[in-house]
Protein backbone atom coordinates (compact mmCIF):
# COMPACT_ATOMS: atom_id res chain seq x y z
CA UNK A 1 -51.11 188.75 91.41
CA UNK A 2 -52.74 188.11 95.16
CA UNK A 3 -52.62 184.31 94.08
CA UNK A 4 -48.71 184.38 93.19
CA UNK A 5 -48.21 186.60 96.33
CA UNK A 6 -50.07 184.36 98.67
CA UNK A 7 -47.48 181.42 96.55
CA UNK A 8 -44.22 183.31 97.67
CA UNK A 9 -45.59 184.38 101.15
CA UNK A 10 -46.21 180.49 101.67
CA UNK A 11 -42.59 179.25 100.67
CA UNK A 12 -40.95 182.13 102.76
CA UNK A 13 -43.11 181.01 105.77
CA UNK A 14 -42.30 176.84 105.13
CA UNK A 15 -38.72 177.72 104.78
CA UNK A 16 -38.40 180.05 107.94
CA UNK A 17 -40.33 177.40 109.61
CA UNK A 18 -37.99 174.44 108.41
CA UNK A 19 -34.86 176.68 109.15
CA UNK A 20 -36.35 176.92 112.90
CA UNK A 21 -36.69 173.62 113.27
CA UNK A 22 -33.63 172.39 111.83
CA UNK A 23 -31.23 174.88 113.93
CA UNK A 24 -33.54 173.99 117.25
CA UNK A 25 -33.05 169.92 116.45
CA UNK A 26 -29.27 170.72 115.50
CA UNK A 27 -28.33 172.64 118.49
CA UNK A 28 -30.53 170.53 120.75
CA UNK A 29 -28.60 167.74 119.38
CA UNK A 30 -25.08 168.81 119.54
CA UNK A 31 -25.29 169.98 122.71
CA UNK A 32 -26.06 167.27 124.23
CA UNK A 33 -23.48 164.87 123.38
CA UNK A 34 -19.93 165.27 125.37
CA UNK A 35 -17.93 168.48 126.52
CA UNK A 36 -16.02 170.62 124.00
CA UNK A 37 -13.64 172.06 126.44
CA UNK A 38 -11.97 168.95 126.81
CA UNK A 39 -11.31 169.21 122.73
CA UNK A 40 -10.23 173.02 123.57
CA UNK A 41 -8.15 173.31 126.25
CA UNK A 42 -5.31 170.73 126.53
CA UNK A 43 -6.46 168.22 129.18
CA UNK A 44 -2.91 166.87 130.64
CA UNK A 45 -1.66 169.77 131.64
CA UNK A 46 -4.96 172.01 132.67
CA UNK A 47 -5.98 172.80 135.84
CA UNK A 48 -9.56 172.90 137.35
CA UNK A 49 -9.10 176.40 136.96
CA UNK A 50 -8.30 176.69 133.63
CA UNK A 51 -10.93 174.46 132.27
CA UNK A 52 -14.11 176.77 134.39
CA UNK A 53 -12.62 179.92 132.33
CA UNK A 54 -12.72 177.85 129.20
CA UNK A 55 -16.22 177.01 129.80
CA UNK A 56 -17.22 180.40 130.62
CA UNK A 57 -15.28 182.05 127.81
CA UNK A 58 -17.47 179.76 125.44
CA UNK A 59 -20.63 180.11 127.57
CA UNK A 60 -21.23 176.57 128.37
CA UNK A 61 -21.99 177.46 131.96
CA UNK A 62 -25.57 179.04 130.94
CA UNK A 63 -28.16 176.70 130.84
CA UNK A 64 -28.93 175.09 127.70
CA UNK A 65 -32.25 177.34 127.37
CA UNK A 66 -30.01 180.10 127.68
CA UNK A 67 -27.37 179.14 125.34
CA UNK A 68 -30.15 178.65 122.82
CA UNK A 69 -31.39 182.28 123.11
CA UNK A 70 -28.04 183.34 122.69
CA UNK A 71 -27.88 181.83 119.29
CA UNK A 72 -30.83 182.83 118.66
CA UNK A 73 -29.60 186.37 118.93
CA UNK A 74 -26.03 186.14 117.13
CA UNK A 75 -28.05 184.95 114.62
CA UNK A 76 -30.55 187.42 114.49
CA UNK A 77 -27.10 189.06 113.45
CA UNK A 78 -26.25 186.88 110.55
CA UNK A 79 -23.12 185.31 113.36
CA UNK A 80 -23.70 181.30 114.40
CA UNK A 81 -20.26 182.09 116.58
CA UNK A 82 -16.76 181.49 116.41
CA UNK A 83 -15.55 177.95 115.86
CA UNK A 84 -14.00 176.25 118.98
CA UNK A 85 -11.46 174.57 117.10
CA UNK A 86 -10.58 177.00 113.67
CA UNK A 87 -11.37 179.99 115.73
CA UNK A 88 -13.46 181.47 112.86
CA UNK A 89 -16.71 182.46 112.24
CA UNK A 90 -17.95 179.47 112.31
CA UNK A 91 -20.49 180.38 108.53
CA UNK A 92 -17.48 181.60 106.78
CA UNK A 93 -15.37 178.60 107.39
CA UNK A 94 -18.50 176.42 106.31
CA UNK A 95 -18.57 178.75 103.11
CA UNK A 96 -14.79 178.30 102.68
CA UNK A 97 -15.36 174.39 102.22
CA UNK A 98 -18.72 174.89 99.73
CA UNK A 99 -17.23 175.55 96.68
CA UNK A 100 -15.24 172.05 96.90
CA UNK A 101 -18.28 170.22 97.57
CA UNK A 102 -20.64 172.61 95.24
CA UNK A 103 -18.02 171.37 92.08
CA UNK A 104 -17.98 167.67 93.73
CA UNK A 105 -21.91 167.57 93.27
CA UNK A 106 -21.67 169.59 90.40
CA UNK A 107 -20.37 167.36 88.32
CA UNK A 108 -21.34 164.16 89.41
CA UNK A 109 -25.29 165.61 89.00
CA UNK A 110 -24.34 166.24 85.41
CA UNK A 111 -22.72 163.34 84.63
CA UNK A 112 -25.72 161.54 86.25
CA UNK A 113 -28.21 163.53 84.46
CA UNK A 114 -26.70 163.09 80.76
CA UNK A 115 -25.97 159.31 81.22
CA UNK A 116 -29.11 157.94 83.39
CA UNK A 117 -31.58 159.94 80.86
CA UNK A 118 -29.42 158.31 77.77
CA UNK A 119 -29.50 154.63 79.40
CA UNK A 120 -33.40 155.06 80.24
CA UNK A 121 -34.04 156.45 76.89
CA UNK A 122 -32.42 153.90 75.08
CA UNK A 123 -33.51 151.06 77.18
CA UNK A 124 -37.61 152.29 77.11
CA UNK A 125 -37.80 152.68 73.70
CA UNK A 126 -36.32 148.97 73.39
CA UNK A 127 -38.37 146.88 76.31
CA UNK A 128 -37.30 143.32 76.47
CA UNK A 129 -34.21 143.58 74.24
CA UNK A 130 -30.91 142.22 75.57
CA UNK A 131 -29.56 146.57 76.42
CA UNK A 132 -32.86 146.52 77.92
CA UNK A 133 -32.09 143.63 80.32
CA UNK A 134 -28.31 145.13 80.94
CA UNK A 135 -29.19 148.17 81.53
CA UNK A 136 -31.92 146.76 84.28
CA UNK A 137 -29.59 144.94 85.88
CA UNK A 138 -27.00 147.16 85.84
CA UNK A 139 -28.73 150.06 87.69
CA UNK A 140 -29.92 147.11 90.41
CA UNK A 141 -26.63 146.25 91.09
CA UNK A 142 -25.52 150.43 91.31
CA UNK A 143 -28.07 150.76 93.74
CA UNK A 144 -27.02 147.72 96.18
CA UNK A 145 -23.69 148.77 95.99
CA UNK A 146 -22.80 150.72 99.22
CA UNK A 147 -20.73 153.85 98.84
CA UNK A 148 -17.79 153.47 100.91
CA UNK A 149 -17.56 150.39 99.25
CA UNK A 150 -17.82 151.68 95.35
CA UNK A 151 -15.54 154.48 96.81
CA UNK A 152 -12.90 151.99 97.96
CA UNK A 153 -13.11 149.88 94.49
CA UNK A 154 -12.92 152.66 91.94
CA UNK A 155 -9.60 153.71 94.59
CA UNK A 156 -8.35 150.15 93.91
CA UNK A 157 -8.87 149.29 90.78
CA UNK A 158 -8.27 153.23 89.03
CA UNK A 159 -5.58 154.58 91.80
CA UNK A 160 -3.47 151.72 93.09
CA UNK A 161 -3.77 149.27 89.97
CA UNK A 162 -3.84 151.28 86.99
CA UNK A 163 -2.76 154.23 88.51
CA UNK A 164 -4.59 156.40 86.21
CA UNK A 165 -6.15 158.75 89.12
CA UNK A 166 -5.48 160.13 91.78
CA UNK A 167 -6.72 158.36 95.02
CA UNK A 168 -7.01 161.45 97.19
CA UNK A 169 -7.34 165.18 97.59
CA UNK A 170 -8.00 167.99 95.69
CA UNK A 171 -5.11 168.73 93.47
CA UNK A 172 -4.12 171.77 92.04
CA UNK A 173 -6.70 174.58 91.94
CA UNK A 174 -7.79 178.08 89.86
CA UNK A 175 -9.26 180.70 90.98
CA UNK A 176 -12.84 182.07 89.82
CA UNK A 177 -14.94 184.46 91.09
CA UNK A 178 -12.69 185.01 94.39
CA UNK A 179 -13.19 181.09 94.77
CA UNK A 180 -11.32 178.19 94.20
CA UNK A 181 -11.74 175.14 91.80
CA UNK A 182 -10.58 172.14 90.41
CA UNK A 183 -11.99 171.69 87.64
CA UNK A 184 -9.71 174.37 85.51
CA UNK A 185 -6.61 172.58 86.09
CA UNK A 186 -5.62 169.37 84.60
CA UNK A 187 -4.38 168.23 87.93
CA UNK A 188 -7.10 168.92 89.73
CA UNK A 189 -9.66 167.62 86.87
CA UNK A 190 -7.67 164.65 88.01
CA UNK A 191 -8.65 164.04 90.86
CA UNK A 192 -12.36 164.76 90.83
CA UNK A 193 -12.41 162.30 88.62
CA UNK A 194 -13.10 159.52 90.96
CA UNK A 195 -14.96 161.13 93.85
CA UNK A 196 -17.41 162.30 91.32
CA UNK A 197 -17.80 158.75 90.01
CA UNK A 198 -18.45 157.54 93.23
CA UNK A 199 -21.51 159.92 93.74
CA UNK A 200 -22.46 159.38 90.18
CA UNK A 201 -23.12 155.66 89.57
CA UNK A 202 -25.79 155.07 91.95
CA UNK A 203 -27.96 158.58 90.97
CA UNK A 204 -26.94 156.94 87.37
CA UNK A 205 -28.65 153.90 87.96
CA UNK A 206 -31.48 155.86 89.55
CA UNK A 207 -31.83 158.41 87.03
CA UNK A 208 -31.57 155.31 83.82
CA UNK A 209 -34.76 153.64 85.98
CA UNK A 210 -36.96 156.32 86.23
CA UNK A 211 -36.06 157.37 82.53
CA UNK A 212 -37.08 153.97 81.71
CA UNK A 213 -40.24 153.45 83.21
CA UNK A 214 -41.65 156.85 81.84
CA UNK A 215 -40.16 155.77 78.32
CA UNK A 216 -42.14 152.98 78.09
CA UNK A 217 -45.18 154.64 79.39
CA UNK A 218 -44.89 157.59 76.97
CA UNK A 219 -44.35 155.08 73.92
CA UNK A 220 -47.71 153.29 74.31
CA UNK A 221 -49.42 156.50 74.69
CA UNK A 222 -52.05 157.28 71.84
CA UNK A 223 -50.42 160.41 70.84
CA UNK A 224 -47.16 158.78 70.33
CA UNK A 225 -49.05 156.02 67.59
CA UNK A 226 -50.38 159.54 66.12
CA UNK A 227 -47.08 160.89 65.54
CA UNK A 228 -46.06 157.27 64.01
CA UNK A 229 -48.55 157.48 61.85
CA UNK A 230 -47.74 161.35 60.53
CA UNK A 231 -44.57 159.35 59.43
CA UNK A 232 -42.38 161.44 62.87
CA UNK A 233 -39.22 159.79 63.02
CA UNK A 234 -38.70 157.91 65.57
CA UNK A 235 -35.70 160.05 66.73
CA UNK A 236 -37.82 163.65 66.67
CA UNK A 237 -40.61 161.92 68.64
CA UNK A 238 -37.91 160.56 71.77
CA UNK A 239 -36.74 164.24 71.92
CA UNK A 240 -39.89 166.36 71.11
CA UNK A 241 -42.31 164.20 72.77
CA UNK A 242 -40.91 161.83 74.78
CA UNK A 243 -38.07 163.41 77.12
CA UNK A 244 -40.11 166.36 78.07
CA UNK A 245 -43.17 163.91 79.33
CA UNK A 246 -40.36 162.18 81.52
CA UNK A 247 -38.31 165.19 82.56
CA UNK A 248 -40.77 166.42 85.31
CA UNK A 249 -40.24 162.89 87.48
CA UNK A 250 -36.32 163.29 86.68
CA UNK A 251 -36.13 167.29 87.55
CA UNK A 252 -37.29 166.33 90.88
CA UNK A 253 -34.83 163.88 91.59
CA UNK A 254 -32.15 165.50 90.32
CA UNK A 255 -33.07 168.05 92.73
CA UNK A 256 -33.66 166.29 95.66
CA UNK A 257 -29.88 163.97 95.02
CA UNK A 258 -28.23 167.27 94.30
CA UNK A 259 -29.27 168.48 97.72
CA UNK A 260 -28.37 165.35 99.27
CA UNK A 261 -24.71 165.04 97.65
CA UNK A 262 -24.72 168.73 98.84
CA UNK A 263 -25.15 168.06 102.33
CA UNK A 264 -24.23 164.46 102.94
CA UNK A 265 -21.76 163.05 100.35
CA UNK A 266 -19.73 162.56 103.65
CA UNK A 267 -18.24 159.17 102.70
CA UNK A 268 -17.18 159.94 99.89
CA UNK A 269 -15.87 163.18 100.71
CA UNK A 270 -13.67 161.09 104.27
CA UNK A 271 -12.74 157.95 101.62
CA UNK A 272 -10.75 160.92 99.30
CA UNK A 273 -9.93 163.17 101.63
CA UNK A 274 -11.96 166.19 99.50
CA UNK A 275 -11.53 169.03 101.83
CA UNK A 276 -15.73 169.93 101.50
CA UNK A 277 -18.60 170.46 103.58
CA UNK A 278 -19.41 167.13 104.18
CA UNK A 279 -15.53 166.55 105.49
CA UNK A 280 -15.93 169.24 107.71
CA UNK A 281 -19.15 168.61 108.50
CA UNK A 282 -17.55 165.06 110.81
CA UNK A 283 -14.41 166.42 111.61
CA UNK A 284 -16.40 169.23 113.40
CA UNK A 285 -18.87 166.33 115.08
CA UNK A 286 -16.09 164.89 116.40
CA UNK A 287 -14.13 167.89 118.19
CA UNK A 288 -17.66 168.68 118.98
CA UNK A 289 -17.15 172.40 117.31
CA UNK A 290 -20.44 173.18 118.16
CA UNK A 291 -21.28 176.18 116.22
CA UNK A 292 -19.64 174.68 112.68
CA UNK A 293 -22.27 171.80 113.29
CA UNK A 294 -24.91 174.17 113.33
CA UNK A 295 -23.80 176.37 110.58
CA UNK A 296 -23.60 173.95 108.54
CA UNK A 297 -26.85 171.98 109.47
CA UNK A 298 -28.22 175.37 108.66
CA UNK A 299 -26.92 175.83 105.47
CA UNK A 300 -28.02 172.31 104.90
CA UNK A 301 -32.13 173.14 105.58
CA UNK A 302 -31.50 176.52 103.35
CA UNK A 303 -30.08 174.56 100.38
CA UNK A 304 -33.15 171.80 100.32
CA UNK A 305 -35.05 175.16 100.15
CA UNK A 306 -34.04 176.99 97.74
CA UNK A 307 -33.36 173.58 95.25
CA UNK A 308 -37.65 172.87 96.21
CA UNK A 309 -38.13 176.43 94.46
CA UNK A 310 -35.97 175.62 91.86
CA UNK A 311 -37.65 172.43 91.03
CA UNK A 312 -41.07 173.87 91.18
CA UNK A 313 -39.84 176.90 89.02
CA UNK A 314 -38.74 174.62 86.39
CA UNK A 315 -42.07 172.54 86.75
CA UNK A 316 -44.19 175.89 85.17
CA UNK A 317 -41.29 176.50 82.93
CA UNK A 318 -41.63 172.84 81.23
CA UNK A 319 -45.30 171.59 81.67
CA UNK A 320 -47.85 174.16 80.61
CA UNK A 321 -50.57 171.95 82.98
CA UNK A 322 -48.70 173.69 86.01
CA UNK A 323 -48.94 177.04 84.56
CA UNK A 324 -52.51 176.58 83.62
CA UNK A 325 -53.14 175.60 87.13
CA UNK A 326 -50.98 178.49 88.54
């Protein structure tokens, strides 16, 4: 019990410690680059006079010390401020824009997941065959590819050729849980089709290479010639034995990309105009909304968080080595 408690007592302090950092390196950072009164008050037609209120009103005449200790203490609050720009709390419009990016990354993870494990399985438990080679060279093309690039092909070739898809925005929506989603109308199914694709592919062709390489480890193991020679069929020893000695390698990055399409599927979200996080995220950089960047760098560092305790969760839950250990 002490040992489990000494566990939890460690994440909480890493994570309060990575939250620090991360709102001290985002404000820091922000702040530091141009003048958001400009974006605020309307430049043409203010006067000296009006532009010192402005700066006041927002507090950018404190020192920067200052202005930091003021966050500081609106967040002590659970406030990061009102947005310059929206003029709303600046966490609540950041939470306004998750659930589009949540069912963005949502999706694309799963679609990721299923196919890259299928490709790797298939392809490991066949080295040298001619799907093996494909499916090689496939994933190193996926992963050369840039993503404003795949964005703009999948736009061409499925939006203005075909026409099939949509080539921007959200569509039409239903609401869930007091939140809003795509995926539950046809229209909006639509078009998330694409933008998901365009996170997909490459965490595909990640996922199918690391699926691989354990595949083919796991088949020349000596307890895998064991279970051949019980007479196992081939297709109970891929999914009793095989996928769960992979799935540790591919839980982690599945974690870790799901975090990143979380808080930086920016291109893609700016090539299809999905109104996200990640949209928001560089619209607010460039008005230089101040307290949006931070709230949502914030929300960023909490999300990497609590996806590392996820991932280790799931570690105890499928490798009895970790519990053991534990």
């Amino acid at each position: 019990m002490m040992a489990l408690f000494k566990v939890i007592a460690g994440r909480l302090y890493q994570a309060f410690l990575l939250l620090a950092v991360m709102s001290l390196v985002g404000f820091v950072g922000i702040h530091s680059v141009g003048n958001p009164v400009y974006n605020v008050v309307n430049i043409e037609t203010a006067t000296p006079e009006d532009i010192r209120r402005a700066t006041e009103l927002l507090g950018l005449d404190l020192p920067l010390w200052r202005q930091y200790f003021v966050f500081l203490q609106n967040l002590a609050t659970g406030s990061f401020g009102i947005s310059y720009i929206y003029h709303q709390p600046a966490f609540a419009l950041v939470m306004s824009k998750l659930p589009a990016t949540f069912e963005l990354a949502a999706v694309a993870m799963i679609v990721a997941t299923v196919t890259g494990t299928g490709l790797g399985l298939l392809a490991g438990t066949r080295p040298g065959s001619r799907l093996d080679r494909v499916v090689v060279a496939a994933t190193v093309y996926a992963l050369s590819v840039p993503s404003f690039w795949l964005s703009m092909m999948l736009i061409l070739l499925c939006a203005v050729t075909t026409g099939w898809f949509p080539s921007g925005g959200r569509g039409s929506t239903a609401e869930f849980l007091g939140w809003d989603w795509s995926f539950l109308t046809i229209d909006g199914l639509r078009h998330l089709v694409l933008p998901a694709l365009a996170l997909a592919i490459p965490n595909i062709a990640l996922i199918a290479r690391l699926a691989r390489a354990g595949t083919v480890e796991v088949q020349r193991a000596d307890f895998v010639r064991f279970c051949r020679a019980k007479g196992i069929s081939d297709r109970r020893i891929l999914f009793r034995h095989t996928l769960p000695n992979i799935s540790l390698p591919i839980i982690t990055i599945v974690g870790l990309q799901f975090g990143g399409m979380l808080a930086f599927a920016v291109v893609v979200e700016s090539i299809f105009a999905w109104p996200g996080v990640g949209k928001l995220l560089i619209d607010s950089i460039q008005l230089l909304d101040r307290p949006v960047v931070v709230a949502t760098l914030t929300l960023v560092a909490l999300t990497f968080v609590v996806l590392n305790a996820i991932v280790d969760l799931l570690y105890a839950v499928l490798d009895p080595r970790v519990r053991i250990s534990a």
